[in-house]
Structures are given as structure tokens and as C-alpha cells.
N, C-alpha and C. Protein backbone atom coordinates (compact mmCIF):
# COMPACT_ATOMS: atom_id res chain seq x y z
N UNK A 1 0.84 -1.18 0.00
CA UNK A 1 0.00 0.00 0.00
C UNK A 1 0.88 1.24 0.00
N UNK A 2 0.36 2.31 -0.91
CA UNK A 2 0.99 3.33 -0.40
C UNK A 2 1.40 3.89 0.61
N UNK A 3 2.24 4.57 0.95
CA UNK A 3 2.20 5.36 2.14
C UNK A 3 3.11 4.70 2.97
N UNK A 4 3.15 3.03 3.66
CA UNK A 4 3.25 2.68 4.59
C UNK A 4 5.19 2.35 4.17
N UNK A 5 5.67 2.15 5.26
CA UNK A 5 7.10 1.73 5.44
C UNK A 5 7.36 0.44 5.36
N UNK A 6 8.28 0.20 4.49
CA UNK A 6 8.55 -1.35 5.31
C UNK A 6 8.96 -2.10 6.07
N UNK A 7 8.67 -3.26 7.01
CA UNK A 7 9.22 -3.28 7.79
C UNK A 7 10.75 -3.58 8.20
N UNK A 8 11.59 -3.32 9.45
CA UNK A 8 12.90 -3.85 8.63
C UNK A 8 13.46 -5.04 8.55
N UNK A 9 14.33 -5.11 7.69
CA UNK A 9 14.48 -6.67 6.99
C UNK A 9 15.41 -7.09 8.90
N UNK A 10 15.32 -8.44 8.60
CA UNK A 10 15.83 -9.34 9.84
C UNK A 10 17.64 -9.50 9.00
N UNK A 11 18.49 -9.02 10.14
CA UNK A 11 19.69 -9.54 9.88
C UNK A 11 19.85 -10.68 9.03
N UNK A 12 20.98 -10.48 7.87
CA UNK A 12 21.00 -11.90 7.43
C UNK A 12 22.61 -12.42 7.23
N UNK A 13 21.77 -13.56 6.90
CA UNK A 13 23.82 -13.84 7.10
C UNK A 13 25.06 -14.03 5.92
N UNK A 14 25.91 -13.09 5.93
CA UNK A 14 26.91 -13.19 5.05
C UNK A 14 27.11 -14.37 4.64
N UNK A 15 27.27 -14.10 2.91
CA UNK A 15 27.87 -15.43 2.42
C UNK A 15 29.19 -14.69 1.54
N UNK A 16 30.34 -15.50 1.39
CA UNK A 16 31.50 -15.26 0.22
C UNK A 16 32.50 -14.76 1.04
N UNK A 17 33.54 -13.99 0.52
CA UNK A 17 35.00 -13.44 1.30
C UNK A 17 34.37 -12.10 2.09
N UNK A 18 35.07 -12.24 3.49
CA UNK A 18 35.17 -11.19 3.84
C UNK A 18 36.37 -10.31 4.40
N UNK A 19 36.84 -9.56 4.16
CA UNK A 19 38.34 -8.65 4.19
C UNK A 19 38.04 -7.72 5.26
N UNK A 20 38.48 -7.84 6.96
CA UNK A 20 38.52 -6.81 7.66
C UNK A 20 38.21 -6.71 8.81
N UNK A 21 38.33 -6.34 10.45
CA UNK A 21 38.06 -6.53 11.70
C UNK A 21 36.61 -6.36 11.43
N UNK A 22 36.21 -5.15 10.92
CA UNK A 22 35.15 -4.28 11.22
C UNK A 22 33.54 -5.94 10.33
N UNK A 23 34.38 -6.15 9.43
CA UNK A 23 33.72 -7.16 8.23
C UNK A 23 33.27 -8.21 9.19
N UNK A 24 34.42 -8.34 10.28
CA UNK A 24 34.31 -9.98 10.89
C UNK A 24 33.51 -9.98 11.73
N UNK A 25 33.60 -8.59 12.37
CA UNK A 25 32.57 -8.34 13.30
C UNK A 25 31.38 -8.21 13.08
N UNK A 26 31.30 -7.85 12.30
CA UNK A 26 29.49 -7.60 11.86
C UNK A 26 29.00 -9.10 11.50
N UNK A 27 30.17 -10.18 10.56
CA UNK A 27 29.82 -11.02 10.90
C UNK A 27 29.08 -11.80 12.02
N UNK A 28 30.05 -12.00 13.38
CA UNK A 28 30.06 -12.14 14.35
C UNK A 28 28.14 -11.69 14.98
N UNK A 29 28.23 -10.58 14.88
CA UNK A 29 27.12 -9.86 15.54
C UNK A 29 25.56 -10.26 14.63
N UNK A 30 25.99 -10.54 13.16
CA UNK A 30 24.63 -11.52 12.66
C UNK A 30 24.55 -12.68 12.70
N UNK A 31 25.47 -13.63 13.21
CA UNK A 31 25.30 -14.57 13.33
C UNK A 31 24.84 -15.03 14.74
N UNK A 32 25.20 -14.14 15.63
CA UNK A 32 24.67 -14.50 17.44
C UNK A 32 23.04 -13.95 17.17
N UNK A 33 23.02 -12.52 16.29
CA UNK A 33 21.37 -12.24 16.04
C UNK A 33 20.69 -13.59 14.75
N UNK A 34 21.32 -14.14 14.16
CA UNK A 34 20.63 -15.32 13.62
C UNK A 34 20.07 -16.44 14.58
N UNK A 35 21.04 -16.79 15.49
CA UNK A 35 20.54 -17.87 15.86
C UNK A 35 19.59 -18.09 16.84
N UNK A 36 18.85 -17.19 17.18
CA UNK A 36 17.49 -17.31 18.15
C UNK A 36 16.86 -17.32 17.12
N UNK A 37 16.65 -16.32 16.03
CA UNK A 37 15.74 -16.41 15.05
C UNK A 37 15.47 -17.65 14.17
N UNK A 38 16.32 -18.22 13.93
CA UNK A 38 16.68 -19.65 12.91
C UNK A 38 16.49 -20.66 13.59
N UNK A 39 16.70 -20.49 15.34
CA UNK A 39 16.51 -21.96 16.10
C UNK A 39 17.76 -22.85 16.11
N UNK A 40 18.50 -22.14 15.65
CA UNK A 40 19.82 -23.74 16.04
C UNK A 40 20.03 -24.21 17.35
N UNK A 41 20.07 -25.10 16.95
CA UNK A 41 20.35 -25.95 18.21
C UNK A 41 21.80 -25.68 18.89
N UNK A 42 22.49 -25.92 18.64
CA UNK A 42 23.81 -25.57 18.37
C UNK A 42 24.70 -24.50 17.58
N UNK A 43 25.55 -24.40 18.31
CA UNK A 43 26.83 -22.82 18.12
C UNK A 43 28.19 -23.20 18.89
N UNK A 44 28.83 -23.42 17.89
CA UNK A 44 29.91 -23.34 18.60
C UNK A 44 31.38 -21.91 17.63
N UNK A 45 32.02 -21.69 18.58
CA UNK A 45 32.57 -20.61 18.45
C UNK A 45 34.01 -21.34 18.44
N UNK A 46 34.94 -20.75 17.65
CA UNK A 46 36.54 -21.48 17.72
C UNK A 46 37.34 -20.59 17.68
N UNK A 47 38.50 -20.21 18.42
CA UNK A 47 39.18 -19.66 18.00
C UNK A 47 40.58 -19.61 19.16
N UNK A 48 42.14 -19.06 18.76
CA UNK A 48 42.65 -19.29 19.23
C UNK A 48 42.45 -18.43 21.39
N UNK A 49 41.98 -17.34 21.17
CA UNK A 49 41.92 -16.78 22.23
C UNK A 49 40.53 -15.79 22.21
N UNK A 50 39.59 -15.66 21.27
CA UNK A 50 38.63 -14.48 21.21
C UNK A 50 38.96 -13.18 21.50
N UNK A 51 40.01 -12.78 20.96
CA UNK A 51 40.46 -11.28 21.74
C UNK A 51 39.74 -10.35 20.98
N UNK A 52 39.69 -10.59 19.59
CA UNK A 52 39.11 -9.20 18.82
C UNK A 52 37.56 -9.83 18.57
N UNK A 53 37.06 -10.77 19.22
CA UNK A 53 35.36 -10.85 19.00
C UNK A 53 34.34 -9.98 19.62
N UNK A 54 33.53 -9.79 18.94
CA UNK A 54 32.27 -8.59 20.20
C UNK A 54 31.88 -9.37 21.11
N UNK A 55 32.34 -10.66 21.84
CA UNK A 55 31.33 -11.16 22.75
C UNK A 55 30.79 -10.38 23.65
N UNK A 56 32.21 -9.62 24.16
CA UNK A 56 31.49 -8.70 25.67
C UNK A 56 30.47 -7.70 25.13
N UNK A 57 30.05 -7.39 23.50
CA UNK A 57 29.25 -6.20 23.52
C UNK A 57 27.77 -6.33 24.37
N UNK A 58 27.43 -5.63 25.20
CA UNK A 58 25.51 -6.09 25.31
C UNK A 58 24.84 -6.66 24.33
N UNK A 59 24.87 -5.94 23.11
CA UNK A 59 24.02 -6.94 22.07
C UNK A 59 24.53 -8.27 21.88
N UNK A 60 25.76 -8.39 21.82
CA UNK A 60 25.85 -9.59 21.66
C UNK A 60 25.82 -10.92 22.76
N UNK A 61 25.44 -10.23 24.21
CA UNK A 61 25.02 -10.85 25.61
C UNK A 61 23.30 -10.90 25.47
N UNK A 62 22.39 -10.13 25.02
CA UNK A 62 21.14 -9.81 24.61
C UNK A 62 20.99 -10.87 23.78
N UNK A 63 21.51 -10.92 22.57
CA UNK A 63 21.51 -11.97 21.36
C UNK A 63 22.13 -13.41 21.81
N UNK A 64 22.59 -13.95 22.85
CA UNK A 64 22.92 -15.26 23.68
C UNK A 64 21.82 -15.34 24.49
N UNK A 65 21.22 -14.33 24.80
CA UNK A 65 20.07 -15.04 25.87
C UNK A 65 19.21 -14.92 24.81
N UNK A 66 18.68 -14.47 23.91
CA UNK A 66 17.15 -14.53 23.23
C UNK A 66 17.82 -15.97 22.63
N UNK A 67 18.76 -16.59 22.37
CA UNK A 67 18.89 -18.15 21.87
C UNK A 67 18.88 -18.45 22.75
N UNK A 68 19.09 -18.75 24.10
CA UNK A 68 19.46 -19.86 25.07
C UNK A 68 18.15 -19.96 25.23
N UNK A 69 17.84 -21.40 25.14
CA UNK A 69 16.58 -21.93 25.64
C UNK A 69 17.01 -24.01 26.06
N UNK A 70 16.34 -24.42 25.82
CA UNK A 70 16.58 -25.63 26.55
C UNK A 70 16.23 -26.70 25.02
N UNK A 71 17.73 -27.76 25.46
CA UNK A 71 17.76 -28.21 24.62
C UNK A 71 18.97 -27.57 23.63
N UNK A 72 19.92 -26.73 23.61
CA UNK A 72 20.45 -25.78 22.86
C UNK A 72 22.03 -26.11 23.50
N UNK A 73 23.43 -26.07 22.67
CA UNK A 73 24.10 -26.18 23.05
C UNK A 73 25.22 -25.28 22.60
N UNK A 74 26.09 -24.84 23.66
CA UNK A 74 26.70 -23.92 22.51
C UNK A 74 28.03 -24.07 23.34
N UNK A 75 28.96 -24.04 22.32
CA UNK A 75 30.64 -25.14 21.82
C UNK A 75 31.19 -23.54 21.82
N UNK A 76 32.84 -23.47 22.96
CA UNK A 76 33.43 -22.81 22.87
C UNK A 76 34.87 -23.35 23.11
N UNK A 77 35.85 -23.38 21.89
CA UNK A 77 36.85 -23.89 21.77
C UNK A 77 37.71 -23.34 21.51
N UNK A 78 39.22 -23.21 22.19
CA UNK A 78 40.01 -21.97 22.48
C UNK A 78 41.74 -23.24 22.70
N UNK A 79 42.42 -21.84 22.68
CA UNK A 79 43.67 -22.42 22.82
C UNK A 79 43.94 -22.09 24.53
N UNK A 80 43.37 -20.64 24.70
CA UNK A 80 43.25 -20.34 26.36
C UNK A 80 42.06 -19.21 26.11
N UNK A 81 41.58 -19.14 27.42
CA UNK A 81 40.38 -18.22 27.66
C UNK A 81 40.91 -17.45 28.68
N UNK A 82 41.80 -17.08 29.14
CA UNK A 82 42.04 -15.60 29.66
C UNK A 82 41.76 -14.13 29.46
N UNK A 83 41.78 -14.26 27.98
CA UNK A 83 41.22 -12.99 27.22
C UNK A 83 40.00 -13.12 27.63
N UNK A 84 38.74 -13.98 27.44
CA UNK A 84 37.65 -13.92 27.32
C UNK A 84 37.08 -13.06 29.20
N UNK A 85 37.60 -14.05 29.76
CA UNK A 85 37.36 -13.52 31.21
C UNK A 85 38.63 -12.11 31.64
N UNK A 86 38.83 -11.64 31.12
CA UNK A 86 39.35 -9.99 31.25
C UNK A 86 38.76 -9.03 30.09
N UNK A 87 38.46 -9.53 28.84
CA UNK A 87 37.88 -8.41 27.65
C UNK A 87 36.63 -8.59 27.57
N UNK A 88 35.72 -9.61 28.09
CA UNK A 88 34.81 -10.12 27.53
C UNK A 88 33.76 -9.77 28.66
N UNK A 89 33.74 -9.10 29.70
CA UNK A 89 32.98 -8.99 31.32
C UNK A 89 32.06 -9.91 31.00
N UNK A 90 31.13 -8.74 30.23
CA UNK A 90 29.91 -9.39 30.14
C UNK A 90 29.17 -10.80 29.68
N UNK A 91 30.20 -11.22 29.52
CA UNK A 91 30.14 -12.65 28.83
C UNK A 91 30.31 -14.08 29.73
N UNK A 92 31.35 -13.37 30.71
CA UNK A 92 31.42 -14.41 32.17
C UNK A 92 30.19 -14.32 32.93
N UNK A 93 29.45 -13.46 33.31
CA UNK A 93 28.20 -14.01 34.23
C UNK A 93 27.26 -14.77 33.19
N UNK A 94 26.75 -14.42 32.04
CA UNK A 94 26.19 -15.24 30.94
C UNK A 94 26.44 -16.37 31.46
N UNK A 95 27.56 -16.98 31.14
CA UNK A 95 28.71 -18.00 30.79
C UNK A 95 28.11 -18.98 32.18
N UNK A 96 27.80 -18.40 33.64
CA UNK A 96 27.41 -18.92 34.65
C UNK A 96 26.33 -19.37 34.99
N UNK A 97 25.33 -18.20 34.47
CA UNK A 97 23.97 -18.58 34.34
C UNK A 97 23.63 -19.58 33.23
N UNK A 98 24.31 -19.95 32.12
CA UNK A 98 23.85 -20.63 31.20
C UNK A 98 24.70 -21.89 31.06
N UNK A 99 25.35 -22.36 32.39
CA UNK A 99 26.04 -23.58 32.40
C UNK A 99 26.09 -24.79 32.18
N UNK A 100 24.92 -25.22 32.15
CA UNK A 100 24.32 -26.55 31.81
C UNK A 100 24.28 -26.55 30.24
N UNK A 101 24.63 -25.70 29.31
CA UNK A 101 24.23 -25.40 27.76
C UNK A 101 25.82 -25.31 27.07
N UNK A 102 26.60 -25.27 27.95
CA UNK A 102 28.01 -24.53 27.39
C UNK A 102 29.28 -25.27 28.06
N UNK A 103 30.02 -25.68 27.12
CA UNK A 103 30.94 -26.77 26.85
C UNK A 103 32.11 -25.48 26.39
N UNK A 104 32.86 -25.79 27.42
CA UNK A 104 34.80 -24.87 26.68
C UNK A 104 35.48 -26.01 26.97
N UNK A 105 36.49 -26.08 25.48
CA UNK A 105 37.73 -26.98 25.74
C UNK A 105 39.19 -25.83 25.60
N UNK A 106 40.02 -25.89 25.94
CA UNK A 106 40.78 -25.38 25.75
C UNK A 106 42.11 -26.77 24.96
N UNK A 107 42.93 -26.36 23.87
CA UNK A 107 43.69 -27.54 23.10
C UNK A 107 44.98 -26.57 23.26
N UNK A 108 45.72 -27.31 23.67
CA UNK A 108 47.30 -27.32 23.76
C UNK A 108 47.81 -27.30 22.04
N UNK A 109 48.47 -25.87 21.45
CA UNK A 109 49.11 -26.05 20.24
C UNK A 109 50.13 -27.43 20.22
N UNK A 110 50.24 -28.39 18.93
CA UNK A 110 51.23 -29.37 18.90
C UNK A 110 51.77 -29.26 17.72
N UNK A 111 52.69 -29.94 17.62
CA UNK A 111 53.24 -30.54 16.15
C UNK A 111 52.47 -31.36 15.55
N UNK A 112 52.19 -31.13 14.60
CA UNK A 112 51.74 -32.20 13.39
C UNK A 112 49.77 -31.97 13.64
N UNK A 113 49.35 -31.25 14.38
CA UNK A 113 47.76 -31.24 15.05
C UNK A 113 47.79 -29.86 14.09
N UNK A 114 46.19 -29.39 13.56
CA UNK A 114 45.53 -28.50 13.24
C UNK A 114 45.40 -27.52 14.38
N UNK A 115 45.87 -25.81 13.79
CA UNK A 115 45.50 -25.02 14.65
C UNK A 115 43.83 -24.70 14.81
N UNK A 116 43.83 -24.20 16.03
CA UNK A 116 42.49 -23.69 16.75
C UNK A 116 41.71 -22.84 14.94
N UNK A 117 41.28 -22.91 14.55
CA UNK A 117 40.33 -22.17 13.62
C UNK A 117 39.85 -21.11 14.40
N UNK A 118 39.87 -20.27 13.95
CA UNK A 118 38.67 -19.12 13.89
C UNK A 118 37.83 -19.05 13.10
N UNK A 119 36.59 -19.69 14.14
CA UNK A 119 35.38 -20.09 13.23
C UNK A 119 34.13 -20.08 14.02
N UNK A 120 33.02 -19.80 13.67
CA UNK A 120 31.90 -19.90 13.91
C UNK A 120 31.12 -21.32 13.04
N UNK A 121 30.68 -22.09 13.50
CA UNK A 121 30.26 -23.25 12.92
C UNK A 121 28.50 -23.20 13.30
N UNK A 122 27.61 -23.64 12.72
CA UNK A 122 26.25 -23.91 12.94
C UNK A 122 25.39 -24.82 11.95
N UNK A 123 24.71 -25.61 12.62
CA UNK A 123 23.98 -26.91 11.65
C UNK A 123 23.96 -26.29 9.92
N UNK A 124 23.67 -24.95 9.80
CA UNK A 124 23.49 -24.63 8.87
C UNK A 124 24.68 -23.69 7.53
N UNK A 125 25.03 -22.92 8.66
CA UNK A 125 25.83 -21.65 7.76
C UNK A 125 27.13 -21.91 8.94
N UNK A 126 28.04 -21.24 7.95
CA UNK A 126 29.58 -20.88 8.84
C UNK A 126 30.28 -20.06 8.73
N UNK A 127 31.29 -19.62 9.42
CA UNK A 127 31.90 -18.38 8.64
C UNK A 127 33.78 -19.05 9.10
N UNK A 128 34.55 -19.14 8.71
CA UNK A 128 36.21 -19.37 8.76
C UNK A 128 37.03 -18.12 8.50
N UNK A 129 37.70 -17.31 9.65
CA UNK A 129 38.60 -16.52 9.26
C UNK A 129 40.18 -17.36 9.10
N UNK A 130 40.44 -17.66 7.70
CA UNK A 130 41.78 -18.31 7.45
C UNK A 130 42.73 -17.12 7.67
N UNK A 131 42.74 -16.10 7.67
CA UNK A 131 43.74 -15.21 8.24
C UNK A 131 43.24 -13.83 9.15
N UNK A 132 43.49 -14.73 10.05
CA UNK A 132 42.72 -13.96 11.42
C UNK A 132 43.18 -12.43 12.12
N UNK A 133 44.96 -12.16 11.69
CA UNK A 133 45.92 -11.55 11.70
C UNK A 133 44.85 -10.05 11.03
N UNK A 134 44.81 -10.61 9.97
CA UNK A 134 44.15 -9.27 8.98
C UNK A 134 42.46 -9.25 8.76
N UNK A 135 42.19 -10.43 9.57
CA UNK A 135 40.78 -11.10 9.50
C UNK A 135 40.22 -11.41 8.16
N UNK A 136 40.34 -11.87 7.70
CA UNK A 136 40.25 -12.23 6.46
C UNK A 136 39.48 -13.83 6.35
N UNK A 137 38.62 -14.01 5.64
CA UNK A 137 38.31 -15.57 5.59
C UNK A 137 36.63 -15.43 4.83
N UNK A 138 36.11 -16.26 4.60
CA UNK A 138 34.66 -16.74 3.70
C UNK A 138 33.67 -17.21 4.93
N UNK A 139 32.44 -17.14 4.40
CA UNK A 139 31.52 -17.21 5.22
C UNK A 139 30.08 -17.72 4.05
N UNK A 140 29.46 -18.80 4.79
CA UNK A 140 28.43 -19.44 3.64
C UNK A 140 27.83 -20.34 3.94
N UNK A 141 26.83 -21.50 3.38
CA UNK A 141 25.91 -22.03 3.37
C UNK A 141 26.81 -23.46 2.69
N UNK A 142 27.45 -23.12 2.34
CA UNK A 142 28.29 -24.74 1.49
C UNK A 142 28.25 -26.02 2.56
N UNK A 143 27.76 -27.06 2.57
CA UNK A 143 27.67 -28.08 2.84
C UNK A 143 29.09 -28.58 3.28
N UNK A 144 30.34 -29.07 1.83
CA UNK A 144 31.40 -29.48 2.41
C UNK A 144 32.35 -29.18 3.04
N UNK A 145 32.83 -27.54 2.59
CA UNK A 145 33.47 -26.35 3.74
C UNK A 145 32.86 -26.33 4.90
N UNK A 146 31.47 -26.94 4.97
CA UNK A 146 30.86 -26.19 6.50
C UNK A 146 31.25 -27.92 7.46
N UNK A 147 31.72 -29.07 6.99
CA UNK A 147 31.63 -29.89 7.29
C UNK A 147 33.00 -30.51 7.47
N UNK A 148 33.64 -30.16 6.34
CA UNK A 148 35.26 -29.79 6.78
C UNK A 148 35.69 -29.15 8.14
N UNK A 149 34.92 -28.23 8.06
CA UNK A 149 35.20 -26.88 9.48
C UNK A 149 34.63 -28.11 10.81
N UNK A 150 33.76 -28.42 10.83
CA UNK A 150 33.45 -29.09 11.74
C UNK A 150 34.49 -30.11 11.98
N UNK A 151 34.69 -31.50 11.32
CA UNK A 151 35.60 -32.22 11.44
C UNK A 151 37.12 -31.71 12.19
N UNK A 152 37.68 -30.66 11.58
CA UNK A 152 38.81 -30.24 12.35
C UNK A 152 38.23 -29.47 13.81
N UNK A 153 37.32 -29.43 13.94
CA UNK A 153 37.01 -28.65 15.26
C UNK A 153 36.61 -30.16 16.06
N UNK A 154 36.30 -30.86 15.55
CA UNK A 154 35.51 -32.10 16.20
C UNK A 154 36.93 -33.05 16.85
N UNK A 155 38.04 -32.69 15.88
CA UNK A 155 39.34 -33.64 15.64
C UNK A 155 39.88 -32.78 17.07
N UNK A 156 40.13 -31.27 17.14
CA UNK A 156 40.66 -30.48 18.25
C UNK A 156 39.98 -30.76 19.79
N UNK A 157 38.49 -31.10 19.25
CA UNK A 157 37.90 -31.24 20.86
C UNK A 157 38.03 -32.48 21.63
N UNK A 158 38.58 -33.18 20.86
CA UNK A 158 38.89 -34.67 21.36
C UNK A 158 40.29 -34.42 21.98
N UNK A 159 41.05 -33.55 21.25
CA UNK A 159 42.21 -33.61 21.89
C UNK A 159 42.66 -32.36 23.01
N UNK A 160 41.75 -31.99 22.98
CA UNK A 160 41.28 -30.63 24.44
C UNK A 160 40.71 -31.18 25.61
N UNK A 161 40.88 -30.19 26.92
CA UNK A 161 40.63 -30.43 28.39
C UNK A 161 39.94 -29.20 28.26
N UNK A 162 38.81 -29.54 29.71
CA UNK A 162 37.58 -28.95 30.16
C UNK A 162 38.46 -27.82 30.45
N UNK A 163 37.73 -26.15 30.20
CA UNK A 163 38.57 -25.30 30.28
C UNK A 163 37.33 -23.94 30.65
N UNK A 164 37.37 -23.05 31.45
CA UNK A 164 36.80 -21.48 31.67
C UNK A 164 35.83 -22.64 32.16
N UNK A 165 36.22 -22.60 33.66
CA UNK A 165 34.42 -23.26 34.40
C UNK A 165 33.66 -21.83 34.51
N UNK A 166 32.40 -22.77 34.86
CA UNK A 166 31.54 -21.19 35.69
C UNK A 166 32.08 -20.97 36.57
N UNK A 167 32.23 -21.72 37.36
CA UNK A 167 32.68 -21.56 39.10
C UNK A 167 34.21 -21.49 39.31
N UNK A 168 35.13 -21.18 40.67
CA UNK A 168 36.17 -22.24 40.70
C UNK A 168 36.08 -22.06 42.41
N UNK A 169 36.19 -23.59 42.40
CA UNK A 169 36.23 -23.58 43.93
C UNK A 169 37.36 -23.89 44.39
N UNK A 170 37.54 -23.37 45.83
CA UNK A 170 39.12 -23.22 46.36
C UNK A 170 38.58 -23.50 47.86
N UNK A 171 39.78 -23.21 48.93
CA UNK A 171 39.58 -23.65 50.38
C UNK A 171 39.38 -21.72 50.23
């Protein structure tokens, strides 16, 4: 009808190369706003330390709770999480309240083993920064890239220890 506005479109999610912090991030920030909307079950996040991710932004603490619901699991796989619990505030009480849903491994770099990816993985879409340095990497809907990505993340979590509890208890 005339006159009226439309409404606005729902975040969507990058597909093809993307070149740039600012690129990865916005990534980042439609893909945590995808997945309440889309329903995945699963999210898991990879990377060597999360230092340059928006986790700590509010929206992107806002956009973890409108997904967390029951039944939902969400995969955080790291080389160490120190960064996360000093850059990330807002992301550690989350992280507590939503404990029963959230799995961190942390993997020891080796010889001859695949590094930590920086990657976002989901039943459906993925995004891989292959050069994380300059952020640089593809993001898409492809079936065997998205299944590849998994496998080496699947291959790292086997060879990772339980890592960033909610809690830590001491005397």
C-alpha cells in the first residue's frame, strides 16, 4: 500500500570473502542475532583466544540469551580463555547462568595437530577466518566447507581439556 514503510528486513547472514576486523565483526554480531531467530540448536565458536570478537558487547550478551533456551548447546573452543574472562565482562556471568548449555575446551598447540580455527560453525551456515591476523576468511551455506570446518574442530575437541568453568572452587 501506499504510504506505509517497510518493515525492517531481519539480519542476514553473510555469504562469500570477507576482508577486515570491522567485516568480521558484523559477521560475528549476525550470526549470534541469527541464531534465536533460525533456532539452532547448536553454536559453537573457535578460536585461538577471542580477543578481537564482540562477545562482551551487550548486544551480543542480549543476542545469547534470546537463543538460550533448553535443549540448545553452545561449543566454545580456544587455545586459552584468559582474554575472554578480562575483555569479555559481560560474557562471564552469561557463561554462569547458562552452564548446563556450554561446553569450553581449551587444546594445547602441537606438532603435526591443526590449529584452533577461527570459526563460527552452525547446523546450517559458517563463517572461517583463514587469516585472522588481517581477518580475512569466507563465510556461507556450502555443505562441504561447512563440514570440513566441523571435522577439524571435532578432531581439536577430542584432543582438548575442560577449560573457563563457571565456578572455581578453592579452600
Amino acid at each position: 500500500m501506499q504510504g506505509e514503510t517497510p518493515a525492517p528486513s531481519e539480519p542476514s547472514l553473510p555469504e562469500g570473502r570477507f576482508d577486515g576486523r570491522e567485516a568480521f565483526e558484523g559477521i560475528v554480531r549476525a550470526a549470534l542475532e541469527n541464531a534465536s531467530r533460525q533456532g539452532w540448536r547448536e553454536l559453537v565458536l573457535s578460536d585461538p583466544d577471542f580477543a578481537d570478537w564482540p562477545l562482551g558487547e551487550r548486544a551480543s550478551i542480549q543476542a545469547l540469551q534470546a537463543w538460550s533456551a533448553s535443549g540448545r548447546r553452545f561449543v566454545l573452543l580456544a587455545q586459552r580463555f584468559d582474554v575472554i574472562e578480562r575483555a569479555h565482562t559481560r560474557l562471564v556471568p552469561w557463561r554462569r547462568m547458562w552452564d548446563h548449555i556450554i561446553e569450553c575446551r581449551a587444546v594445547r598447540p602441537e606438532a603435526g595437530s591443526p590449529a584452533v580455527p577461527s570459526a563460527i560453525w552452525t547446523p546450517d551456515w559458517f563463517a572461517h577466518r583463514h587469516d585472522p591476523e588481517r581477518s580475512r576468511g569466507v563465510c556461507g551455506f556450502d555443505p562441504r566447507a561447512r563440514r570440513e570446518l566441523r571435522e577439524t574442530i571435532d578432531e581439536l575437541w577430542r584432543a582438548g581439556r575442560p577449560a573457563f568453568p563457571a565456578s572455581t572452587l578453592g579452600l
